[in-house]
Each structure stands twice: as C-alpha cells, then as structure tokens.
C-alpha atoms as a PDB file:
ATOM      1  CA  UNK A   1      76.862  72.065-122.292  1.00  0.00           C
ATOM      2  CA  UNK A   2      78.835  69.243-123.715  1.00  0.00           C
ATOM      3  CA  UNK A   3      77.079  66.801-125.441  1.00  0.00           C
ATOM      4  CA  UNK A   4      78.021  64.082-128.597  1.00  0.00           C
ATOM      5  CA  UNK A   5      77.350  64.461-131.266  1.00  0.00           C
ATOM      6  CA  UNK A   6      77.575  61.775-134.419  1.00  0.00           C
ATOM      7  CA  UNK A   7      77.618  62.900-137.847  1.00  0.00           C
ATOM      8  CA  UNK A   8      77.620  60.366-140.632  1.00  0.00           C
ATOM      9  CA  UNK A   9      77.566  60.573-144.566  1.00  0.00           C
ATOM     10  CA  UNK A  10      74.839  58.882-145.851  1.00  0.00           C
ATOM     11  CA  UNK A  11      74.799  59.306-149.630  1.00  0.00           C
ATOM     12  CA  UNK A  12      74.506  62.908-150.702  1.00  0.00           C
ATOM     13  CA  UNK A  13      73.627  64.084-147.122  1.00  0.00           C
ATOM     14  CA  UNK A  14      75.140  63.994-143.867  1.00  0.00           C
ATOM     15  CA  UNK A  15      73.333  63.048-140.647  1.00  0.00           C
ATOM     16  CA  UNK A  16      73.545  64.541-137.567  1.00  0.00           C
ATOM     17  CA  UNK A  17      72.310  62.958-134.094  1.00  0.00           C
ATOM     18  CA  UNK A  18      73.191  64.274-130.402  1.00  0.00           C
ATOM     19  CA  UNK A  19      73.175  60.927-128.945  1.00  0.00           C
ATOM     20  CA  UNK A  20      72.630  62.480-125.496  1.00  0.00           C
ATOM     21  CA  UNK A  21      69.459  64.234-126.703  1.00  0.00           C
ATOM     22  CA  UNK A  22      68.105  61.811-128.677  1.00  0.00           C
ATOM     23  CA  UNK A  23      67.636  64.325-131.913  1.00  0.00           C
ATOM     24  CA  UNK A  24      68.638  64.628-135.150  1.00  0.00           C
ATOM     25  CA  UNK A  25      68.603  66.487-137.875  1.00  0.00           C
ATOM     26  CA  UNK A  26      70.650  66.447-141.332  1.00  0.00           C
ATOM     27  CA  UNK A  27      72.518  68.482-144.138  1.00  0.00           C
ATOM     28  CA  UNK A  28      73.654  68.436-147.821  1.00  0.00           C
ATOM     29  CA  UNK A  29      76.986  69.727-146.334  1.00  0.00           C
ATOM     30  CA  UNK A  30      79.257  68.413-143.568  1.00  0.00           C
ATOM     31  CA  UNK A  31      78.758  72.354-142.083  1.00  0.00           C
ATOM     32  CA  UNK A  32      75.069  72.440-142.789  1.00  0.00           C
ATOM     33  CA  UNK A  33      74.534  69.806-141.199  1.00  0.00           C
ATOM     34  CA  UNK A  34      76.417  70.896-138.084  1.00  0.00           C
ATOM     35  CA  UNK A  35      74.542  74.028-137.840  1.00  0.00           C
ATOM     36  CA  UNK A  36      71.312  72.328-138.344  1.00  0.00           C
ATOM     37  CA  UNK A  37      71.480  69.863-135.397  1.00  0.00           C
ATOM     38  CA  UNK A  38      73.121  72.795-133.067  1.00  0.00           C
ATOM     39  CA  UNK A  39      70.002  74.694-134.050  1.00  0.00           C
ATOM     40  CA  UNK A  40      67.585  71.698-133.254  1.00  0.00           C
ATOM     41  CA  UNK A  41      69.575  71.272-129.781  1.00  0.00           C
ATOM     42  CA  UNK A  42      68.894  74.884-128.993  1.00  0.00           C
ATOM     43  CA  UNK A  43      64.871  74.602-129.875  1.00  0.00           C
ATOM     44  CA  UNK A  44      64.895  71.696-127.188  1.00  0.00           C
ATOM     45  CA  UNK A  45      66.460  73.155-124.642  1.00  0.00           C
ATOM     46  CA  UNK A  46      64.450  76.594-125.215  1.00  0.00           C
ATOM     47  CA  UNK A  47      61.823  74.478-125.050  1.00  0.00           C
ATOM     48  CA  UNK A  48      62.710  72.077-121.888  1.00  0.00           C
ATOM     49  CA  UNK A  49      63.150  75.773-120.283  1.00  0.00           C
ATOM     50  CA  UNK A  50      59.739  76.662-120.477  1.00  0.00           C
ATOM     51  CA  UNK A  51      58.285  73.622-119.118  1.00  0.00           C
ATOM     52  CA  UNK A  52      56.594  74.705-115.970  1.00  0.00           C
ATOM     53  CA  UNK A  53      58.109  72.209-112.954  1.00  0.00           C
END
C-alpha cells in the first residue's frame, strides 16, 4: 500500500500524519517517529479488516 506520509519538526518532536488515512502520531526522533505512525497505520488497517461488511 502506498500512502503519504508528512513528517514535520515541531520543536523537540517530529510529527507524523498519513494524509490518506487521516492519522497521526509523533516522535522525539525523525526514526521514532516514522515507526510510530507505520505502527498506527497497521492498527487501522488490522482494524478496518475486521469490520464485518
């Protein structure tokens, strides 16, 4: 799945928001914060997967 993805430094953290999800999550590092909103993209699509149709 392709998706974008905008990360922005915002003080001492860097904010991370898949634009075509609408989520976002956050990090004290530029990789943390990476890893945190590929995380939060996996929970929701785990969790769009077991919404019965």
């Amino acid at each position: 799945m392709d998706l974008t993805v905008v990360i922005r430094r915002e003080g001492n953290w860097y904010t991370a928001w898949a634009a075509d999800l609408d989520i976002g999550s956050q990090g004290k590092t530029l990789e943390e914060a990476m890893n945190n909103i590929g995380e939060a993209v996996d929970l929701y699509v785990e969790g769009e997967d077991s919404v019965p149709s």
